[in-house]
PDB file of N, CA and C in Angstrom:
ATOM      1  N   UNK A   1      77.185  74.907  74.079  1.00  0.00           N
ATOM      2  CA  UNK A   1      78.306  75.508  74.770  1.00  0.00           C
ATOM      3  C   UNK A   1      77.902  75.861  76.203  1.00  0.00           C
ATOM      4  N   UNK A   2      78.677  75.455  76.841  1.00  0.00           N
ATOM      5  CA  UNK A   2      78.476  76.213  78.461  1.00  0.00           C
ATOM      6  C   UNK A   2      78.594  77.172  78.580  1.00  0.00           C
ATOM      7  N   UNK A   3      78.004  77.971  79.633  1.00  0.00           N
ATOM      8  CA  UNK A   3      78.319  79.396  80.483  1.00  0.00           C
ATOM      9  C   UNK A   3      79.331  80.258  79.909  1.00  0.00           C
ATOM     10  N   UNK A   4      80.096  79.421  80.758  1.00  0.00           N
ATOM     11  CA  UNK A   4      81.668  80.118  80.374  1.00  0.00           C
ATOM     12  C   UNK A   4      82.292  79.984  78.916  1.00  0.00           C
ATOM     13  N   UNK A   5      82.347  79.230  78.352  1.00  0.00           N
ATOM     14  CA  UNK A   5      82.432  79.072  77.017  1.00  0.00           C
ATOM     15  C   UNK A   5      81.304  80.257  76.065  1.00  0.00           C
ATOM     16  N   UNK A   6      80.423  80.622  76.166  1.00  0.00           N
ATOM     17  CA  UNK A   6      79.862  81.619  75.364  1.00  0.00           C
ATOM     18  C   UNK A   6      80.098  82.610  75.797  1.00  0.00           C
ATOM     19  N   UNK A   7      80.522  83.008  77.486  1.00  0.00           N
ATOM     20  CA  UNK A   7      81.498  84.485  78.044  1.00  0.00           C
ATOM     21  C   UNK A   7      82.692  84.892  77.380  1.00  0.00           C
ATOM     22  N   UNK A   8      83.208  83.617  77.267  1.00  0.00           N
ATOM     23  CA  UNK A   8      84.646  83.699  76.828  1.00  0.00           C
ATOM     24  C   UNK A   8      84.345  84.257  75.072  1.00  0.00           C
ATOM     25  N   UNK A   9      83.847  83.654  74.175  1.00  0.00           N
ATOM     26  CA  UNK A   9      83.116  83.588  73.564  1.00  0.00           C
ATOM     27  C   UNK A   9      82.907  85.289  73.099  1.00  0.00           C
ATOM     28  N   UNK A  10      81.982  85.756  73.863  1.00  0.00           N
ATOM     29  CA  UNK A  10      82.103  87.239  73.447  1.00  0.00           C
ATOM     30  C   UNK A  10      83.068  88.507  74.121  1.00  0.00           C
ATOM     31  N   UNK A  11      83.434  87.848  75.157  1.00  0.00           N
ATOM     32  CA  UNK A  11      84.953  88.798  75.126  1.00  0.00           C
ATOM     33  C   UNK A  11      85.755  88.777  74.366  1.00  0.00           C
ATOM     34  N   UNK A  12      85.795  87.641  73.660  1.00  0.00           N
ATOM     35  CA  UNK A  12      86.851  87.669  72.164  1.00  0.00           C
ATOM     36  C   UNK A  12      86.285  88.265  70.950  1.00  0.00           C
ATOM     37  N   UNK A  13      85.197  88.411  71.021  1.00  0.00           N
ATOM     38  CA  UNK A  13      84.509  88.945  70.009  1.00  0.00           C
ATOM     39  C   UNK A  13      84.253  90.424  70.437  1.00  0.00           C
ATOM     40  N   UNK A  14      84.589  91.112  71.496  1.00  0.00           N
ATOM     41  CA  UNK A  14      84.093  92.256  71.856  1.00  0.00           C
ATOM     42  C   UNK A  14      85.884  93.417  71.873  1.00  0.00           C
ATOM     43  N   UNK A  15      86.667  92.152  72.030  1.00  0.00           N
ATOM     44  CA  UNK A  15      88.273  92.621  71.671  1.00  0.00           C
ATOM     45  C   UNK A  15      88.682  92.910  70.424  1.00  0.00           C
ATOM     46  N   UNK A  16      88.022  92.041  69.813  1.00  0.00           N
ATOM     47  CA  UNK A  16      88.568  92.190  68.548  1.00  0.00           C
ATOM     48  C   UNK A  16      87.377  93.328  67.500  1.00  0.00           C
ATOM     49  N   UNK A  17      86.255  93.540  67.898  1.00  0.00           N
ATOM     50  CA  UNK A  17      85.436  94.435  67.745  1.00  0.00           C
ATOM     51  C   UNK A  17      86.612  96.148  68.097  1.00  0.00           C
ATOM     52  N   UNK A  18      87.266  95.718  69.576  1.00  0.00           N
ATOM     53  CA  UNK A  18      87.650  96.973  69.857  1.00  0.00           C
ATOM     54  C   UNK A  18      89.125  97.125  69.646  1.00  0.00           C
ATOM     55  N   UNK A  19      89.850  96.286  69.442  1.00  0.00           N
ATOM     56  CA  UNK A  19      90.986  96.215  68.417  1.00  0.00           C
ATOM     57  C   UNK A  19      90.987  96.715  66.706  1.00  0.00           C
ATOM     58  N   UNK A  20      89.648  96.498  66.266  1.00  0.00           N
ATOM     59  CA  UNK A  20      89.711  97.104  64.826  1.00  0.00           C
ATOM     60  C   UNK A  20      89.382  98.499  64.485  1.00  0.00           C
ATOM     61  N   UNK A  21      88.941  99.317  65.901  1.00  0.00           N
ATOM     62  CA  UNK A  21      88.353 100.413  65.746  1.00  0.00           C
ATOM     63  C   UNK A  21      90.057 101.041  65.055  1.00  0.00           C
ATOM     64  N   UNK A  22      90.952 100.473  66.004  1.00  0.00           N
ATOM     65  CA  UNK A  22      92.489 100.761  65.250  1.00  0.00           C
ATOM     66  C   UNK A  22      92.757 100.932  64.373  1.00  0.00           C
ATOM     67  N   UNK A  23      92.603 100.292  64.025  1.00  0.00           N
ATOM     68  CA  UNK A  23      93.409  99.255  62.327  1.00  0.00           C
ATOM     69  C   UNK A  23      93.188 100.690  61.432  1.00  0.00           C
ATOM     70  N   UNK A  24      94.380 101.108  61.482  1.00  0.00           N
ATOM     71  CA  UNK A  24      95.019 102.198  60.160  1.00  0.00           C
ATOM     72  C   UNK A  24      94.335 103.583  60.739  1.00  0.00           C
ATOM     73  N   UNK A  25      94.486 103.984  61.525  1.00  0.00           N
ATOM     74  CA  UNK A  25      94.189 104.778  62.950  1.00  0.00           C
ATOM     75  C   UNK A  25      95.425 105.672  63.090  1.00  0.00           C
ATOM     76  N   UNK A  26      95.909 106.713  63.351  1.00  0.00           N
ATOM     77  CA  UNK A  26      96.399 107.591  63.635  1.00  0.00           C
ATOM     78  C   UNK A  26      96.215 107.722  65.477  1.00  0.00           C
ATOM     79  N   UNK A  27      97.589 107.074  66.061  1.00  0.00           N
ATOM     80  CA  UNK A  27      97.421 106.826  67.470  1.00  0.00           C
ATOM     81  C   UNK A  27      98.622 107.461  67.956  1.00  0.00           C
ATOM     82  N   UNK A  28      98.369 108.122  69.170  1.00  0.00           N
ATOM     83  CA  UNK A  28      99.619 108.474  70.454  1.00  0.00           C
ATOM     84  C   UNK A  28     100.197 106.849  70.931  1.00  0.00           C
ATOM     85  N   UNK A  29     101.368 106.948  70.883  1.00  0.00           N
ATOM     86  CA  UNK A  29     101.623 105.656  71.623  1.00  0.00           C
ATOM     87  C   UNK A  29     103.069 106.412  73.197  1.00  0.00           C
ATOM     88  N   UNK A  30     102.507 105.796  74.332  1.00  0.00           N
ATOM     89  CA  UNK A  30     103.563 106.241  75.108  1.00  0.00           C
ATOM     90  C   UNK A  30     104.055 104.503  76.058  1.00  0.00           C
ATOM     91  N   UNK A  31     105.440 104.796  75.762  1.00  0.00           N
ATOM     92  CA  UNK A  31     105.857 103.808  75.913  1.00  0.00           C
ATOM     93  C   UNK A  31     107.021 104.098  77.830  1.00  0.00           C
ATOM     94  N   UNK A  32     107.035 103.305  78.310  1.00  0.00           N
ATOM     95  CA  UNK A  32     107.411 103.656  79.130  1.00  0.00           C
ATOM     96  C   UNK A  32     108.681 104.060  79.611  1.00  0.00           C
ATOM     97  N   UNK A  33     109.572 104.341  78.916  1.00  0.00           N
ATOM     98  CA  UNK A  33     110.710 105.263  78.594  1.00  0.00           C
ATOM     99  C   UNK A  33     110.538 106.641  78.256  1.00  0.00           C
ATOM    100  N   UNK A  34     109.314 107.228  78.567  1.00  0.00           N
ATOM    101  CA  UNK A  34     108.859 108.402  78.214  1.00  0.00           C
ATOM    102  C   UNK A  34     108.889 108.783  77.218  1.00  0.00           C
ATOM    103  N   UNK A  35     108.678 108.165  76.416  1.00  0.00           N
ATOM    104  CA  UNK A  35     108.686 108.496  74.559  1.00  0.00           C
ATOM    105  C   UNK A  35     107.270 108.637  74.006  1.00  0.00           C
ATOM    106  N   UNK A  36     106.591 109.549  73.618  1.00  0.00           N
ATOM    107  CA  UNK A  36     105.894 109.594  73.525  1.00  0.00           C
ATOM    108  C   UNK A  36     105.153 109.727  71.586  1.00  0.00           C
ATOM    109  N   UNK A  37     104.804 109.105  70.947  1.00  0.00           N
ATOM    110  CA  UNK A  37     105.063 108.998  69.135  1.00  0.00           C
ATOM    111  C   UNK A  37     103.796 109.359  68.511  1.00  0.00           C
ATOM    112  N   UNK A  38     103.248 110.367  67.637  1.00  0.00           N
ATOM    113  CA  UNK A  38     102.272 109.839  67.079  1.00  0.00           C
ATOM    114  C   UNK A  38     102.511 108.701  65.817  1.00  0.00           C
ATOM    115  N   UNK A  39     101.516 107.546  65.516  1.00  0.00           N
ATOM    116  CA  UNK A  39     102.283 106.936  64.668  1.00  0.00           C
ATOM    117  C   UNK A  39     100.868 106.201  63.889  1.00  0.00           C
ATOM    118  N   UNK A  40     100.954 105.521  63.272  1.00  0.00           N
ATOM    119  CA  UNK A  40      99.714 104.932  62.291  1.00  0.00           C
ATOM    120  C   UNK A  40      99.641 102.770  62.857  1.00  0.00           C
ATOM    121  N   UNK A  41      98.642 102.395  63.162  1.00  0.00           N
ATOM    122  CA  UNK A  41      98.460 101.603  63.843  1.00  0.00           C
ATOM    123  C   UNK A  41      98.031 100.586  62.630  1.00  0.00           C
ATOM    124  N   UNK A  42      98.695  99.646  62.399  1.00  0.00           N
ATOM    125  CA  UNK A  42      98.291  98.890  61.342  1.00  0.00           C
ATOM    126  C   UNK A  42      97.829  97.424  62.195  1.00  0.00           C
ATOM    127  N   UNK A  43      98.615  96.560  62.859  1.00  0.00           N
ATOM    128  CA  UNK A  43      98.025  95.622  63.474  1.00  0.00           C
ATOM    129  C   UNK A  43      97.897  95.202  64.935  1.00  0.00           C
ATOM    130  N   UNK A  44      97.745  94.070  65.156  1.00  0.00           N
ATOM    131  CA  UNK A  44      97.948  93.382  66.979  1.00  0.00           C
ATOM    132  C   UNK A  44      98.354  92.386  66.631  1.00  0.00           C
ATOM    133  N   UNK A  45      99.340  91.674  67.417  1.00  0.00           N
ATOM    134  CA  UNK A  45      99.473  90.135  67.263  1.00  0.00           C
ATOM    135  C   UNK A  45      98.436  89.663  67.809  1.00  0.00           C
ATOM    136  N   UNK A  46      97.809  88.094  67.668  1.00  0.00           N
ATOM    137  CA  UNK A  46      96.886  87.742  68.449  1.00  0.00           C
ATOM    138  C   UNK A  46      96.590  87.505  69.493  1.00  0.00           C
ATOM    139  N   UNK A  47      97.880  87.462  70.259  1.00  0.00           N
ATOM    140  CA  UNK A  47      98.191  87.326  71.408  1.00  0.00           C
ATOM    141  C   UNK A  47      98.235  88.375  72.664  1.00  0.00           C
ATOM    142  N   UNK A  48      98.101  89.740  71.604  1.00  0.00           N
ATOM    143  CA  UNK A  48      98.294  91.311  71.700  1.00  0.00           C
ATOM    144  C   UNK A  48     100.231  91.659  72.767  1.00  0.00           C
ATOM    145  N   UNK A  49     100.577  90.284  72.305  1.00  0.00           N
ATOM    146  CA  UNK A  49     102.434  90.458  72.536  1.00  0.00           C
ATOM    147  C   UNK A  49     102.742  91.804  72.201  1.00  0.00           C
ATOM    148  N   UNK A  50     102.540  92.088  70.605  1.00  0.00           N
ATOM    149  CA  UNK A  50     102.990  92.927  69.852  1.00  0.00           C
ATOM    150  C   UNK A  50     102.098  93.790  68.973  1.00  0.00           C
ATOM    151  N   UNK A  51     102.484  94.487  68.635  1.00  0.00           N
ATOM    152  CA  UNK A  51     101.686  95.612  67.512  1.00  0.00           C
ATOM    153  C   UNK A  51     102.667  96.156  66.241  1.00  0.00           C
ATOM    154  N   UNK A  52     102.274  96.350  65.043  1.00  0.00           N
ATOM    155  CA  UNK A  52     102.609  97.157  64.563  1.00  0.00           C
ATOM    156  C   UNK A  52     101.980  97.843  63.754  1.00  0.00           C
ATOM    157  N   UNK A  53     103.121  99.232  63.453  1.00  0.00           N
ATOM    158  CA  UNK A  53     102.724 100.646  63.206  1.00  0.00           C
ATOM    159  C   UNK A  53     103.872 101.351  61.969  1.00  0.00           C
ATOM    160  N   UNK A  54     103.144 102.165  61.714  1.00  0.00           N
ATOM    161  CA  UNK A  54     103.964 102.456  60.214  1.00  0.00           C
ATOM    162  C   UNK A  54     104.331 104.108  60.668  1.00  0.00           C
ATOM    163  N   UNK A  55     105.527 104.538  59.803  1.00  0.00           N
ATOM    164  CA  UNK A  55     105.704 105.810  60.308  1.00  0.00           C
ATOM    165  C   UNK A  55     106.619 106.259  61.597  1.00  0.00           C
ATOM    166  N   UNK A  56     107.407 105.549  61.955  1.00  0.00           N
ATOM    167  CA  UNK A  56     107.850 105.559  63.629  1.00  0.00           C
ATOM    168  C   UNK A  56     109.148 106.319  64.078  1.00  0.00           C
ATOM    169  N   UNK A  57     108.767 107.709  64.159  1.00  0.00           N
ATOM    170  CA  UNK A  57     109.733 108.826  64.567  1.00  0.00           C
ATOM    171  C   UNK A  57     111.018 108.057  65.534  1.00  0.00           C
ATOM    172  N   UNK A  58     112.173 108.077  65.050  1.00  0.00           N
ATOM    173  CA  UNK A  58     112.921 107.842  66.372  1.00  0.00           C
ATOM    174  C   UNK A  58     114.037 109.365  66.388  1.00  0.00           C
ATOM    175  N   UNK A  59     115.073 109.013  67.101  1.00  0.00           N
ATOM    176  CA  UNK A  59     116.009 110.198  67.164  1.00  0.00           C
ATOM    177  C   UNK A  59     117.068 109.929  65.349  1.00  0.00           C
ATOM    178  N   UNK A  60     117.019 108.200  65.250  1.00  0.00           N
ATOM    179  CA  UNK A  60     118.148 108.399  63.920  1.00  0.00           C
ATOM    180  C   UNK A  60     117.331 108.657  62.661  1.00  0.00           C
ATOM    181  N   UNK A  61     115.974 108.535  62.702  1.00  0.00           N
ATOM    182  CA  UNK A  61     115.639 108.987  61.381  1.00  0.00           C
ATOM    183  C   UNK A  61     113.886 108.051  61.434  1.00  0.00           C
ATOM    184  N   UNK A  62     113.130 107.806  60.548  1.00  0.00           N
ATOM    185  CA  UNK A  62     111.865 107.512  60.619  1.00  0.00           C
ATOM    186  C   UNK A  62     111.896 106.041  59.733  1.00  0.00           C
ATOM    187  N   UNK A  63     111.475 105.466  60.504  1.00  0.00           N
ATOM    188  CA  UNK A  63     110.885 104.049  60.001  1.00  0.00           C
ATOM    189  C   UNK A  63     109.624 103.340  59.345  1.00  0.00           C
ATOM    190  N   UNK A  64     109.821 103.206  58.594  1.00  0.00           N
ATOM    191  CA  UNK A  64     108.473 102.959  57.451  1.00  0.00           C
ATOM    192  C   UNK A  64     107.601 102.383  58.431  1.00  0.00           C
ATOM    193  N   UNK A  65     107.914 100.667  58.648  1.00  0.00           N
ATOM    194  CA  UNK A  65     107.149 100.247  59.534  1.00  0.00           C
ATOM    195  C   UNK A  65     107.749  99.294  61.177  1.00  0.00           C
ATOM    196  N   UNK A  66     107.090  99.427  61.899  1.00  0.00           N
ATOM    197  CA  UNK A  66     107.849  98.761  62.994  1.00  0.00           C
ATOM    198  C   UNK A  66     106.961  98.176  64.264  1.00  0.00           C
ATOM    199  N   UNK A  67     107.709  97.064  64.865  1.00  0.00           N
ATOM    200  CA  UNK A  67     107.019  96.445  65.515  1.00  0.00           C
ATOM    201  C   UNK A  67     107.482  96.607  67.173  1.00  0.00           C
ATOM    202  N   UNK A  68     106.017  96.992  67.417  1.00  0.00           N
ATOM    203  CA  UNK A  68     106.200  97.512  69.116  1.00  0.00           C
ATOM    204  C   UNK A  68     105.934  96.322  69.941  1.00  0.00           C
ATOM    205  N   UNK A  69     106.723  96.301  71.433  1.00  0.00           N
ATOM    206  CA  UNK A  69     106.407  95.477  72.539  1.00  0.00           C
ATOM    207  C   UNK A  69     105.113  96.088  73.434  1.00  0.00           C
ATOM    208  N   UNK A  70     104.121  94.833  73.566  1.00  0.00           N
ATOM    209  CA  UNK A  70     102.524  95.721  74.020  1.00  0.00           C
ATOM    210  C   UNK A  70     103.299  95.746  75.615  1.00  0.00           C
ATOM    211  N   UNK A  71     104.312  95.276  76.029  1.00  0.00           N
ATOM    212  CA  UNK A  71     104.946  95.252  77.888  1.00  0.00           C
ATOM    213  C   UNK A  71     105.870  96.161  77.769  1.00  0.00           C
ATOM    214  N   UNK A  72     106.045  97.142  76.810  1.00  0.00           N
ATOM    215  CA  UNK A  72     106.987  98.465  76.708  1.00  0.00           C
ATOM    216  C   UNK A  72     105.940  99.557  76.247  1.00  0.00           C
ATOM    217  N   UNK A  73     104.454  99.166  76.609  1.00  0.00           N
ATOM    218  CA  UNK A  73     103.467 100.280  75.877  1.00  0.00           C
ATOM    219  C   UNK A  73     102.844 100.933  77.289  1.00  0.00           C
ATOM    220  N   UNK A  74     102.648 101.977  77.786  1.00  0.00           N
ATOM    221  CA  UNK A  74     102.037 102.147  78.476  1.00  0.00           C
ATOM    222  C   UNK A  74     100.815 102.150  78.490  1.00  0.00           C
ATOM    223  N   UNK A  75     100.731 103.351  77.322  1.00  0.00           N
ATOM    224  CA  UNK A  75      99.031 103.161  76.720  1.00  0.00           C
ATOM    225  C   UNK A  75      98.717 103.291  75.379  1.00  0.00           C
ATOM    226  N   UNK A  76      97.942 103.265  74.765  1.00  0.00           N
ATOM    227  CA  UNK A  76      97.759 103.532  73.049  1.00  0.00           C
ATOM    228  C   UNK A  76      96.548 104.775  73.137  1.00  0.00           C
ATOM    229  N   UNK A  77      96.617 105.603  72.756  1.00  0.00           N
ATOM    230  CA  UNK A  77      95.389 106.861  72.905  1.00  0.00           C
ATOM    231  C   UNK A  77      95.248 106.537  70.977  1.00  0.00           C
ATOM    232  N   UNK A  78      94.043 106.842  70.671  1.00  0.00           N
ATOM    233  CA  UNK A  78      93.238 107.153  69.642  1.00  0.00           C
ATOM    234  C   UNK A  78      92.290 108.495  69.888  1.00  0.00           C
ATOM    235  N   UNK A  79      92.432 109.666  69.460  1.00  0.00           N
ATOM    236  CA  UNK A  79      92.286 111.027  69.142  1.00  0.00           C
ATOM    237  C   UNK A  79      90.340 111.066  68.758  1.00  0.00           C
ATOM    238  N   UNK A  80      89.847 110.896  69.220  1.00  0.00           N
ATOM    239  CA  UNK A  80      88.511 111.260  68.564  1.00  0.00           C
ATOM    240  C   UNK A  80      88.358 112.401  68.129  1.00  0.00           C
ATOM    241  N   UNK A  81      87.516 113.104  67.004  1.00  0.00           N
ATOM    242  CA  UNK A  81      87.422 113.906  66.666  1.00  0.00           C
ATOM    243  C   UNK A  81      85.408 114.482  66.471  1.00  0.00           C
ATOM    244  N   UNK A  82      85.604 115.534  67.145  1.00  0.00           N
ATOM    245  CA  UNK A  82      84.137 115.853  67.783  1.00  0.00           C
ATOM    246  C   UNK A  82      83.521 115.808  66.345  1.00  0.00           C
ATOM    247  N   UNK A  83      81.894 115.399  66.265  1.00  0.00           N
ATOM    248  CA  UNK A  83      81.206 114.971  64.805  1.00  0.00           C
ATOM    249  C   UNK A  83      80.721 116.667  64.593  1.00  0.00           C
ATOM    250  N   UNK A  84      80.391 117.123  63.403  1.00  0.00           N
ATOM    251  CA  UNK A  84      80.410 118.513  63.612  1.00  0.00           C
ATOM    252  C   UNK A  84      78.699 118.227  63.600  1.00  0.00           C
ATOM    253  N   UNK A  85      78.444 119.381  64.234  1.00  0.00           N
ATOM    254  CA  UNK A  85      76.880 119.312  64.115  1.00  0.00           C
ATOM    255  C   UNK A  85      75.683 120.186  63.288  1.00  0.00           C
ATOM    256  N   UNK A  86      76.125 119.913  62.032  1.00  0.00           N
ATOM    257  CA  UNK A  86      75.498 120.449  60.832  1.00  0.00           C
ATOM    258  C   UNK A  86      74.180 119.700  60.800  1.00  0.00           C
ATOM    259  N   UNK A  87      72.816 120.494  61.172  1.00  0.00           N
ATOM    260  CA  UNK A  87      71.866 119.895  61.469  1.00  0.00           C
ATOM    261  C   UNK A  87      70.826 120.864  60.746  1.00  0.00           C
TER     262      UNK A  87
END
């Protein structure tokens, strides 16, 4: 493989490394209509077009599962939670 071909290579492997930290994740999603959701992050399209998420507060009532536009997302936050330090 060439150069670029093994770059390419592990940026896809380093996305999808950081795409799974997600997967069934408890995430802020703010979308750019100022809506702001906590919601449960189940996938990505591969294309990262789309996502979906289970749980999805709206004003008429809550949606089991539903599929978001990643060009209507502003950002996706994931909540870390400090490791306690029982030492």
């Amino acid at each position: 493989m060439s150069d670029e071909q093994n770059a390419r290579a592990e940026l896809k492997k380093r996305y999808g490394d950081f795409v799974s930290v997600f997967d069934e994740q408890d995430v802020i999603v703010q979308l750019y209509q100022k809506n702001t959701m906590l919601v449960k992050f189940l996938a990505m399209q591969g294309n990262s077009e789309h996502f979906i998420v289970e749980n999805l507060k709206t004003p008429t009532g809550v949606m089991d599962k539903a599929v978001l536009r990643s060009c209507d997302t502003m950002f996706i936050t994931l909540p870390f939670a400090a490791e306690s330090s029982d030492a």
